[in-house]
C-alpha atoms as a PDB file:
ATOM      1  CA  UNK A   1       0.000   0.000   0.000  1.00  0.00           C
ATOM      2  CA  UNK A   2       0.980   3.637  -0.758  1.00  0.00           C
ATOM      3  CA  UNK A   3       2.062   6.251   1.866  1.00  0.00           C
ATOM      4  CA  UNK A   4       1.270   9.961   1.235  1.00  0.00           C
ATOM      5  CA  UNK A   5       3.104  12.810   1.612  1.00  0.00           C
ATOM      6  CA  UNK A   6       2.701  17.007   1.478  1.00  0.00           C
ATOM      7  CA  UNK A   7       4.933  19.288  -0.073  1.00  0.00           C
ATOM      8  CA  UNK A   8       6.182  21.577   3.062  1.00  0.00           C
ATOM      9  CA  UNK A   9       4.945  24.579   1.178  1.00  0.00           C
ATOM     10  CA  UNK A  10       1.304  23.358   1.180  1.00  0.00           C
ATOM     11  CA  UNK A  11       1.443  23.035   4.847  1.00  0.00           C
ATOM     12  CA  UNK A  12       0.659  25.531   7.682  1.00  0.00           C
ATOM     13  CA  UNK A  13       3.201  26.307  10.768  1.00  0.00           C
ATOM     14  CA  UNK A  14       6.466  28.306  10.920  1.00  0.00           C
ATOM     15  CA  UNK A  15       8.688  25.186  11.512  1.00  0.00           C
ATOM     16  CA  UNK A  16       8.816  21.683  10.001  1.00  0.00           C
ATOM     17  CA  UNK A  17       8.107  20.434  13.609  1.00  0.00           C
ATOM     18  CA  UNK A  18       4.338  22.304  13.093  1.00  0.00           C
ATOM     19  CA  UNK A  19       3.775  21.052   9.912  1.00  0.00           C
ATOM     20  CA  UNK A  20       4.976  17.847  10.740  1.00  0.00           C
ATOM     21  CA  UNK A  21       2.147  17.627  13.445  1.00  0.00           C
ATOM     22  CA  UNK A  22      -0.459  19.012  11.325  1.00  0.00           C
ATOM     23  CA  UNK A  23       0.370  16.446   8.145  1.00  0.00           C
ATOM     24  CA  UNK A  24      -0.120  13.422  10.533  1.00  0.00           C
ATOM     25  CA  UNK A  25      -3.314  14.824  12.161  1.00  0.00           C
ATOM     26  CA  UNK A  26      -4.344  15.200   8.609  1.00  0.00           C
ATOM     27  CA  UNK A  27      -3.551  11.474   7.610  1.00  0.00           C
ATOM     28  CA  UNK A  28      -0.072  11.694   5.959  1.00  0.00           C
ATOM     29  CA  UNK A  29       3.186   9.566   6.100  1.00  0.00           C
ATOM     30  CA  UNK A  30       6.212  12.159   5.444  1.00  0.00           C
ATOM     31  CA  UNK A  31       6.775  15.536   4.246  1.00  0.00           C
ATOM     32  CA  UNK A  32       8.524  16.348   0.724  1.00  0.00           C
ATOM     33  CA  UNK A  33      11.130  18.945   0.892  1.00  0.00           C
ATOM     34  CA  UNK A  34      11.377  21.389  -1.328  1.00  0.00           C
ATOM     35  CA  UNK A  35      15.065  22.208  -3.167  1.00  0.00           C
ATOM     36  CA  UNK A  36      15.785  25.752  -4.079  1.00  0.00           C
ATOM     37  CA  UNK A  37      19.155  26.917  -5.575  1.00  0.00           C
ATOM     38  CA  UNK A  38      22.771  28.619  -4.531  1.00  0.00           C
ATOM     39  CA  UNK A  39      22.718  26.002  -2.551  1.00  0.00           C
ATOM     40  CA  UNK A  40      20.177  26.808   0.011  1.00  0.00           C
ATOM     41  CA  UNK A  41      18.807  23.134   0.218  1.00  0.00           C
ATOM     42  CA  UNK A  42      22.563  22.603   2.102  1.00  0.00           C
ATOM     43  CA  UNK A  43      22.143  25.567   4.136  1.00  0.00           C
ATOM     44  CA  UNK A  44      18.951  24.306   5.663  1.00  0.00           C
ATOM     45  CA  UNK A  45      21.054  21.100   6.833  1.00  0.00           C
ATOM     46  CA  UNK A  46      20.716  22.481  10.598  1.00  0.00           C
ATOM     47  CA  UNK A  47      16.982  22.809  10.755  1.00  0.00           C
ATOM     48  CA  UNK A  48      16.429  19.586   8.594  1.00  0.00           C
ATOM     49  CA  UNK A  49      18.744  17.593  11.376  1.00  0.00           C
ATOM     50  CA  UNK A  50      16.855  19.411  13.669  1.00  0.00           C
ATOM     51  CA  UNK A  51      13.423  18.138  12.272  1.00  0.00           C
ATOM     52  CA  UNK A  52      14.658  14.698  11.403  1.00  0.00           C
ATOM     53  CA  UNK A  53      15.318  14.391  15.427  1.00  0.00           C
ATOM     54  CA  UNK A  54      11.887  15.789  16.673  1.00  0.00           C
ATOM     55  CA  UNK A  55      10.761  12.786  14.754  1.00  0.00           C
ATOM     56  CA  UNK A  56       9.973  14.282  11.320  1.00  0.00           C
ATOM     57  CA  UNK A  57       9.821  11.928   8.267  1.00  0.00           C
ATOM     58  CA  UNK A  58      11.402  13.707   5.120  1.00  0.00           C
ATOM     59  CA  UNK A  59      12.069  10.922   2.640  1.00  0.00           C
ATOM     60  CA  UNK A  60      12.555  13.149  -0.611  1.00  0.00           C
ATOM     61  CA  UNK A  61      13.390  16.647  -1.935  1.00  0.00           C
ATOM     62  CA  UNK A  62      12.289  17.892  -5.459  1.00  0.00           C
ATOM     63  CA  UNK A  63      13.948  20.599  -7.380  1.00  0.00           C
ATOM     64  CA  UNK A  64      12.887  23.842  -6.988  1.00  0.00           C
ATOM     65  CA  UNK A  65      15.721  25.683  -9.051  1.00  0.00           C
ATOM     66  CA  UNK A  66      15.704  28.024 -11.963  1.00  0.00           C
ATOM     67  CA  UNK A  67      17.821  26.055 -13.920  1.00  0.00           C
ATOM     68  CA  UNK A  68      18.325  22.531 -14.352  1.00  0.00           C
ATOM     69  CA  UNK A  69      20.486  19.643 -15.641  1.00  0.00           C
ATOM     70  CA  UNK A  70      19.221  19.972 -19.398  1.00  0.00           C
ATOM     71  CA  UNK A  71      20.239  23.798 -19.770  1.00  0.00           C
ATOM     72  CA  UNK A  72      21.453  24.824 -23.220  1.00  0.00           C
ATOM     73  CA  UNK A  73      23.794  27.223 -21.277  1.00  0.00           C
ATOM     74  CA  UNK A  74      27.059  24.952 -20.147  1.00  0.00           C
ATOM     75  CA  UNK A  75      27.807  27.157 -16.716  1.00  0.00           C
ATOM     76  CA  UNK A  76      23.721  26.959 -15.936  1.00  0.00           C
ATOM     77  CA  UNK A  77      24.169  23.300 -16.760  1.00  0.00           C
ATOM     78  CA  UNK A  78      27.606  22.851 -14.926  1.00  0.00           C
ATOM     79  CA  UNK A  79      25.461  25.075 -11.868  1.00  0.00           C
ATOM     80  CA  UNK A  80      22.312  22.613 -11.940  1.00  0.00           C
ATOM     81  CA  UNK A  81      24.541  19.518 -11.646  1.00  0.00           C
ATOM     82  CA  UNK A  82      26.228  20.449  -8.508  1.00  0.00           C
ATOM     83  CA  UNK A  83      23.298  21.700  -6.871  1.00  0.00           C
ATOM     84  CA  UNK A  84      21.661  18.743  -7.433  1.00  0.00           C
ATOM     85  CA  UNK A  85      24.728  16.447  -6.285  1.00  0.00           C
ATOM     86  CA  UNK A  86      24.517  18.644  -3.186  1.00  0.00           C
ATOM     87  CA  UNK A  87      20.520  17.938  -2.633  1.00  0.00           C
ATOM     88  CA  UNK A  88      21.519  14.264  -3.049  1.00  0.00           C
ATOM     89  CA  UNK A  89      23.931  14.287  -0.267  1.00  0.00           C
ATOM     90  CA  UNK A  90      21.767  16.244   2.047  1.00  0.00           C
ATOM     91  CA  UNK A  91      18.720  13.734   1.359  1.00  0.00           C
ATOM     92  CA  UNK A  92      21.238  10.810   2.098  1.00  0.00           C
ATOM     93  CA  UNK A  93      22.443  12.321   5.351  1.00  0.00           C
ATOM     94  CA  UNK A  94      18.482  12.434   6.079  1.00  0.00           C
ATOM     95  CA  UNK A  95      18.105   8.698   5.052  1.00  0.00           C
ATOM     96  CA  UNK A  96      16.015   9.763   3.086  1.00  0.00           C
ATOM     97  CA  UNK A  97      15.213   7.914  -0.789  1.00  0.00           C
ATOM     98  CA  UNK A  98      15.924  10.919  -3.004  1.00  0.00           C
ATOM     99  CA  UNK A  99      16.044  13.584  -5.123  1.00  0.00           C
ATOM    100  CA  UNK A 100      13.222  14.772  -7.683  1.00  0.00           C
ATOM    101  CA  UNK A 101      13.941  16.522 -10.721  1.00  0.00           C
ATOM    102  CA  UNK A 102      12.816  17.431 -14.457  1.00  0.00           C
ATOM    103  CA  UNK A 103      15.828  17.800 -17.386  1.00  0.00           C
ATOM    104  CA  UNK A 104      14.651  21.526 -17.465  1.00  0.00           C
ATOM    105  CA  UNK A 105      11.740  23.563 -17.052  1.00  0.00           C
ATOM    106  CA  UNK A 106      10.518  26.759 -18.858  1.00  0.00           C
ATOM    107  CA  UNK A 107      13.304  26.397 -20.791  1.00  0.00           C
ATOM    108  CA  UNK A 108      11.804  25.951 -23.995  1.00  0.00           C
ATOM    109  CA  UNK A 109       8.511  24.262 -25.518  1.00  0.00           C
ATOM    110  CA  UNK A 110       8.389  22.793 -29.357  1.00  0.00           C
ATOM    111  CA  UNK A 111       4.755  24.005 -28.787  1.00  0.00           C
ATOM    112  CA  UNK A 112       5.717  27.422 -28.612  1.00  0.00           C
ATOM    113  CA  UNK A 113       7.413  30.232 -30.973  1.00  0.00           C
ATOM    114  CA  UNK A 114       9.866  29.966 -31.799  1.00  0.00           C
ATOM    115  CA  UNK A 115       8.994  25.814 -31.865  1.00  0.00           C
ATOM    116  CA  UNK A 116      13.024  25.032 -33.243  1.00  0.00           C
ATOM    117  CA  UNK A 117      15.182  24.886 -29.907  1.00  0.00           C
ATOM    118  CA  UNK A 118      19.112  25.458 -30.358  1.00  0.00           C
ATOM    119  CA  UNK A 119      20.055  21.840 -30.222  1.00  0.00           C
ATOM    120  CA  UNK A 120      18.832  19.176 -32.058  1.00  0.00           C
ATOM    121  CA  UNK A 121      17.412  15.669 -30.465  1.00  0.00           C
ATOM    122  CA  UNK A 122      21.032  13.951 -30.744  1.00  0.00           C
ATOM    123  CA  UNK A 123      22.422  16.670 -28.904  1.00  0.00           C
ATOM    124  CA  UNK A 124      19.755  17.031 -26.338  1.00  0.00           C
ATOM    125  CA  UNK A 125      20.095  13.536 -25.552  1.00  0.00           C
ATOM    126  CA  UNK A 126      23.687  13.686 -25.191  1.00  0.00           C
ATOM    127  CA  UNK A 127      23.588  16.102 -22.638  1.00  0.00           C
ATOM    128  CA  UNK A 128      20.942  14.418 -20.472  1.00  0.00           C
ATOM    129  CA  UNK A 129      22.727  10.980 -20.775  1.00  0.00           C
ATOM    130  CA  UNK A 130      25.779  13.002 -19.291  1.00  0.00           C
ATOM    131  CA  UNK A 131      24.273  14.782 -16.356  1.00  0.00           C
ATOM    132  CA  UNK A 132      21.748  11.406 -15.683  1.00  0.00           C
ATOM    133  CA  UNK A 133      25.385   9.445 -15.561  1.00  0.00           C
ATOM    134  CA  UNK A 134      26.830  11.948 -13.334  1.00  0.00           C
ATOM    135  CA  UNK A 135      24.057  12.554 -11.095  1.00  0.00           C
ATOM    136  CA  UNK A 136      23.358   8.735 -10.961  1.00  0.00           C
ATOM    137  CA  UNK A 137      26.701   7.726 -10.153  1.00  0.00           C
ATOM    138  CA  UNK A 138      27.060  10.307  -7.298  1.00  0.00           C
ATOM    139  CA  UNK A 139      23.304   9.783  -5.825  1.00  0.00           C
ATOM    140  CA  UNK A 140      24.209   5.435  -6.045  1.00  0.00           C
ATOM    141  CA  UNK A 141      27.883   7.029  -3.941  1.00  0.00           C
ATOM    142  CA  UNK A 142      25.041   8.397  -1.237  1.00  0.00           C
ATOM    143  CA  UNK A 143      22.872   5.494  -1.284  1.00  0.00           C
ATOM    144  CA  UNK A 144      20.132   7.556  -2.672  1.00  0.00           C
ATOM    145  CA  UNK A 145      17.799   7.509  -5.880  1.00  0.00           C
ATOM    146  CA  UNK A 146      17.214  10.854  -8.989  1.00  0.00           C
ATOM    147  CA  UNK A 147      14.229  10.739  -9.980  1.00  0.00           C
ATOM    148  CA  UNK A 148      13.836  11.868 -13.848  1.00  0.00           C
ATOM    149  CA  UNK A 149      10.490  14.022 -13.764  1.00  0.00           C
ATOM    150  CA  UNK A 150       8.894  13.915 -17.510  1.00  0.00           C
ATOM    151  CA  UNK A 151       7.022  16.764 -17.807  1.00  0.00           C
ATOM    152  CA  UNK A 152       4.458  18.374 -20.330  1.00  0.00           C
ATOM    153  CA  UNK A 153       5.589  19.574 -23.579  1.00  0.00           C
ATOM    154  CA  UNK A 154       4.884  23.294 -22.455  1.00  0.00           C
ATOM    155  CA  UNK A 155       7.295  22.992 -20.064  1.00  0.00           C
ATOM    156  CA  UNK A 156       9.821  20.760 -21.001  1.00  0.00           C
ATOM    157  CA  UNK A 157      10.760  20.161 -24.976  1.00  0.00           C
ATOM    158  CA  UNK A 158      12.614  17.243 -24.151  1.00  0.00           C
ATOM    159  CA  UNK A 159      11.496  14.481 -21.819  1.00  0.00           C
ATOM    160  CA  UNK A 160       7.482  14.327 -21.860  1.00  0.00           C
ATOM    161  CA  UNK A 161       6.381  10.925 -21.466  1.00  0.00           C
ATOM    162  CA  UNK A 162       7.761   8.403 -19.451  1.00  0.00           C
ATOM    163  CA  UNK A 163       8.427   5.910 -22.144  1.00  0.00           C
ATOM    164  CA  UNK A 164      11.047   8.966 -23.219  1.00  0.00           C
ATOM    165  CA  UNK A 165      12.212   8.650 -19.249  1.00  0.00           C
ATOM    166  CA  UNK A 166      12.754   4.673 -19.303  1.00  0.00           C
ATOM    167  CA  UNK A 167      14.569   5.269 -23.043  1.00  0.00           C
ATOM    168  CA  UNK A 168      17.024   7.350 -21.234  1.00  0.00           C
ATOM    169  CA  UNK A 169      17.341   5.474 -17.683  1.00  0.00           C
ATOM    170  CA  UNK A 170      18.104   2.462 -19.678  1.00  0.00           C
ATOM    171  CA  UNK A 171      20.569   3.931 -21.598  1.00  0.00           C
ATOM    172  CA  UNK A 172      22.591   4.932 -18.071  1.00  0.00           C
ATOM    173  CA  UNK A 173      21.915   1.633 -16.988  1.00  0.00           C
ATOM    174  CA  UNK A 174      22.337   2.936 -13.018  1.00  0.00           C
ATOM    175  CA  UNK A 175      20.031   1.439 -10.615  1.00  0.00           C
ATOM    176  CA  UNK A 176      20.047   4.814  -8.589  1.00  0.00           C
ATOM    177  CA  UNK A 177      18.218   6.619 -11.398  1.00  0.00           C
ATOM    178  CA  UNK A 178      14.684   5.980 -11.858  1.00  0.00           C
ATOM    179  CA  UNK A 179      11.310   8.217 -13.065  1.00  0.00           C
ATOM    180  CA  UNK A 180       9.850  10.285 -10.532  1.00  0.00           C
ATOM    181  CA  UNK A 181       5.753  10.036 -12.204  1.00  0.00           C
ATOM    182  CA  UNK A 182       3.562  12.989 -11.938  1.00  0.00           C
ATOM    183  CA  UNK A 183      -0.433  12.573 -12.765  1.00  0.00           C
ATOM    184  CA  UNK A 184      -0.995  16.044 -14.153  1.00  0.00           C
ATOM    185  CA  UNK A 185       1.870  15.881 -16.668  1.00  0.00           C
ATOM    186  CA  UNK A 186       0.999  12.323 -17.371  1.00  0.00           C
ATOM    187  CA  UNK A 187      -2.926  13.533 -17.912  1.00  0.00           C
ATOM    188  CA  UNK A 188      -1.572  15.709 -20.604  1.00  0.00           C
ATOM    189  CA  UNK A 189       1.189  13.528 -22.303  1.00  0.00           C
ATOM    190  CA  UNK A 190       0.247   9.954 -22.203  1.00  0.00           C
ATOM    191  CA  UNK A 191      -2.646   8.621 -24.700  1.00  0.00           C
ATOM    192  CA  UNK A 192      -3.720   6.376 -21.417  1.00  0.00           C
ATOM    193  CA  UNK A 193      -2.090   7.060 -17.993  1.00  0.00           C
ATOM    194  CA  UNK A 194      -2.277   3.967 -16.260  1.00  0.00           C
ATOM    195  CA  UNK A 195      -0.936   1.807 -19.430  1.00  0.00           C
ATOM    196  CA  UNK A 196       2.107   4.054 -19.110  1.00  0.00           C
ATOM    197  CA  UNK A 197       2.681   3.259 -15.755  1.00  0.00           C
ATOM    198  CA  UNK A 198       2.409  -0.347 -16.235  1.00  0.00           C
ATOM    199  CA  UNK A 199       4.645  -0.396 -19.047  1.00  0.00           C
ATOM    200  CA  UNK A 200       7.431   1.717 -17.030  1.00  0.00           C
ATOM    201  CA  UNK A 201       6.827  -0.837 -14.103  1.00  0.00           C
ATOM    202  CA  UNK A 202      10.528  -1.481 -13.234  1.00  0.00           C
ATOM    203  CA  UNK A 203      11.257   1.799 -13.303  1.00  0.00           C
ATOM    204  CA  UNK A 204       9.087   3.580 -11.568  1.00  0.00           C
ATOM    205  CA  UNK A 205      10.617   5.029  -8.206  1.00  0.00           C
ATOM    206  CA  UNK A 206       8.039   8.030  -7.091  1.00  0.00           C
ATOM    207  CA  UNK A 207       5.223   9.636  -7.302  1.00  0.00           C
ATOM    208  CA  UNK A 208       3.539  13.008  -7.358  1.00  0.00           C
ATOM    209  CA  UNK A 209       0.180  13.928  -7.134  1.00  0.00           C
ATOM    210  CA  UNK A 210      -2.250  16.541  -8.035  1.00  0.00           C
ATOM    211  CA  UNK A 211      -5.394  16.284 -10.469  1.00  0.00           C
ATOM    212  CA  UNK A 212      -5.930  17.363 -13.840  1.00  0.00           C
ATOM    213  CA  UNK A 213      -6.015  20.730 -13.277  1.00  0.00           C
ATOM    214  CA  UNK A 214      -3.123  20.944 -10.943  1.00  0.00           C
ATOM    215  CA  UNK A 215      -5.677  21.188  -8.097  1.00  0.00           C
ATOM    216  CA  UNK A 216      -5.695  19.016  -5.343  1.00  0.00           C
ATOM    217  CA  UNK A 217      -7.038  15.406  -6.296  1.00  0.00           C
ATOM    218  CA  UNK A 218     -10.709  14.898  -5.964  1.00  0.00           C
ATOM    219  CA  UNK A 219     -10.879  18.721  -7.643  1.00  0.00           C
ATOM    220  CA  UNK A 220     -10.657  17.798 -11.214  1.00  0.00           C
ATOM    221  CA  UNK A 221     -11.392  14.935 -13.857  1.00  0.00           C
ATOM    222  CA  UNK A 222      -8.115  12.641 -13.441  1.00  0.00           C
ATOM    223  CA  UNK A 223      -9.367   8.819 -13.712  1.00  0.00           C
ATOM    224  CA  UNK A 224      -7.723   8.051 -10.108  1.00  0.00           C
ATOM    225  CA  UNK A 225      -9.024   4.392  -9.169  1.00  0.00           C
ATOM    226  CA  UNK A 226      -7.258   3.343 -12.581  1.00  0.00           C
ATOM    227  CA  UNK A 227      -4.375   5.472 -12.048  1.00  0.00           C
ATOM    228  CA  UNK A 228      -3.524   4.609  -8.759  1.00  0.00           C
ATOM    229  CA  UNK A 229      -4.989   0.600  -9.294  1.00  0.00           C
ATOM    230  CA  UNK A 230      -1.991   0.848 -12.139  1.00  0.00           C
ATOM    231  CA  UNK A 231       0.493   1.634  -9.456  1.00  0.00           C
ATOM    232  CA  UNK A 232      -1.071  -1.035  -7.295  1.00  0.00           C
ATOM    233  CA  UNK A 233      -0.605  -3.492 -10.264  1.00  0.00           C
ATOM    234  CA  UNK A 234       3.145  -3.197 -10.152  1.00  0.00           C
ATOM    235  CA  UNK A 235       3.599  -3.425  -6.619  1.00  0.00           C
ATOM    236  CA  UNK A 236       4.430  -0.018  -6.092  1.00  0.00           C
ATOM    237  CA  UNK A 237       4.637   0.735  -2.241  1.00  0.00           C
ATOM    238  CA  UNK A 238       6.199   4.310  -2.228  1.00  0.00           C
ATOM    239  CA  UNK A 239       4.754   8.138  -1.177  1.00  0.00           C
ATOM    240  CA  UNK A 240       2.092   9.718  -3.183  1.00  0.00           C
ATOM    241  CA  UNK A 241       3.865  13.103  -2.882  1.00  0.00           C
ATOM    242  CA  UNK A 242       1.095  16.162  -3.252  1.00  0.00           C
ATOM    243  CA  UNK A 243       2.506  18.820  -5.325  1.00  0.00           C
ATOM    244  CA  UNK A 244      -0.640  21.231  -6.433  1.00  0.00           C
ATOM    245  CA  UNK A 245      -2.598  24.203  -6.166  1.00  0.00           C
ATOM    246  CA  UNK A 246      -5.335  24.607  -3.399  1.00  0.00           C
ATOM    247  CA  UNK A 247      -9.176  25.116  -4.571  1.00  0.00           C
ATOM    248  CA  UNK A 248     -11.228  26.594  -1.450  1.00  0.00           C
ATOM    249  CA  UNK A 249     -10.109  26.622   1.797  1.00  0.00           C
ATOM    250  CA  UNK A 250      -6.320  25.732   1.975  1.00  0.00           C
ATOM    251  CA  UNK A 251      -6.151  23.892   4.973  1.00  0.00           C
ATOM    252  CA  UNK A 252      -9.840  21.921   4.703  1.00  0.00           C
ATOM    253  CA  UNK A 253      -8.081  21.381   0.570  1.00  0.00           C
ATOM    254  CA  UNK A 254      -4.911  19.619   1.902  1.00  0.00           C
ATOM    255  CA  UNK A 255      -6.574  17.938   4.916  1.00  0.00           C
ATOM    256  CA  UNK A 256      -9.405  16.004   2.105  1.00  0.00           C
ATOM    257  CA  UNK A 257      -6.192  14.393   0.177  1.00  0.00           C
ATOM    258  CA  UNK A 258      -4.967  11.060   2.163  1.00  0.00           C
ATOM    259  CA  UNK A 259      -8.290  10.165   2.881  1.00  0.00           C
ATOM    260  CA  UNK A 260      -9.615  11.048  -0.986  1.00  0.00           C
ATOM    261  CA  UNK A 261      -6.753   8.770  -2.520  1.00  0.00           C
ATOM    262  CA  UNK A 262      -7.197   6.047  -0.304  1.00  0.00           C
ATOM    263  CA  UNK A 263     -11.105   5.853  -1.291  1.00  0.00           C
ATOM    264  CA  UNK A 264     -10.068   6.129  -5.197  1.00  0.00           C
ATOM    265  CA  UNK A 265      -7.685   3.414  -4.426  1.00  0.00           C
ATOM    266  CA  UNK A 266     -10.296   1.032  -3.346  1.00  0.00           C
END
């Protein structure tokens, strides 16, 4: 059975201790961190040690940088690489599972003028098989997993489906990489949801969640009982990880989610 967890930023109190104790009053298993850049992830190391001994559970991070590993600019890409080697240590020295990220984001869309980005496929892939190996290799060092985050083609020109993810994760061949899934990309991108998930089965490492309008599930038209009876299918026993937008009131919107996706469930 799935656990659930709540971005940090979705939930109330000044310290992770207080939102800690409000996620498990409101039926969830962990907290997912949130990454920013210049290496601020690092610089909370104090506060997350701090948390980790009051008791709170913190298993992953996911980026939260304005640049990422799939840059077209080498000293953003260089930049995006070693922040995300040092969110992979920091997770580790949590015990946590690991990192979340996309290959870029807002970088560039084929969907979008000027639709012809500045590399071409072969090159694209090159330099995502090169920061996957790196990252991989150093997140397998801190006994951790990278997640590869396909997102939609409005936000990401490169890796949209997971079928492009597995493509990729194969070619590293590293155990510590898999595909971090997320339902509202995959509601866009994939021709049937839950036939993509069975079809990435080995891969699959995580999970995010939010509905079809990036509102909290239960608030749009995502098909969740076959969605999450595809994850059920292929044994996976991870966190649900809420990452959305809040219709009504906040706190009543992220207090309705465990309970909502363990009905859908069945």
């Amino acid at each position: 059975m799935f656990k659930t967890a709540c971005q940090e930023q979705l939930l109330p109190g000044e310290t992770l201790k207080e939102k800690w104790e409000f996620a498990r009053s409101a039926g969830y298993d962990a907290i997912e961190l949130r990454g920013k850049g210049d290496f601020h992830f690092r610089d909370r190391l104090p506060e997350l040690r701090k948390a980790r001994a009051e008791g709170v559970v913190m298993p992953t991070v996911c980026v939260d940088m304005p640049h990422f590993f799939g840059a077209f600019d080498d000293d953003l890409r260089r930049d995006a690489i070693e922040q995300m080697k040092s969110q992979l240590s920091v997770i580790g020295e949590l015990g946590g599972l690991g990192a979340q990220t996309p290959a870029s984001y807002g970088m560039f869309s084929r969907r979008l003028p000027p639709f012809n980005p500045p590399r071409s496929e072969e090159q694209d892939r090159e330099v995502l098989l090169e920061g996957l190996t790196e990252l991989g290799e150093h997140a397998r060092k801190e006994g951790v997993m990278l997640f590869l985050e396909p997102l939609n083609r409005y936000e990401d020109h490169m890796v949209n489906r997971l079928e492009q993810a597995a493509d990729l994760i194969r070619a590293v061949g590293l155990d510590s990489v898999r595909i971090g899934i997320d339902s509202y990309h995959m509601n866009i991108e994939e021709a049937d949801p839950a036939a993509a998930v069975l079809a990435a089965a080995p891969l699959v490492g995580h999970a995010q969640v939010s509905d079809s309008n990036r509102l909290q599930p239960g608030a749009g038209h995502l098909d969740w009982p076959a969605w999450l009876g595809a994850l059920d299918a292929i044994g996976y026993d991870g966190y649900l990880a809420v990452e959305c937008r809040l219709a009504g009131d906040p706190f009543q919107a992220v207090r309705s989610i465990p309970s909502f996706l363990h009905r859908s469930a069945g």
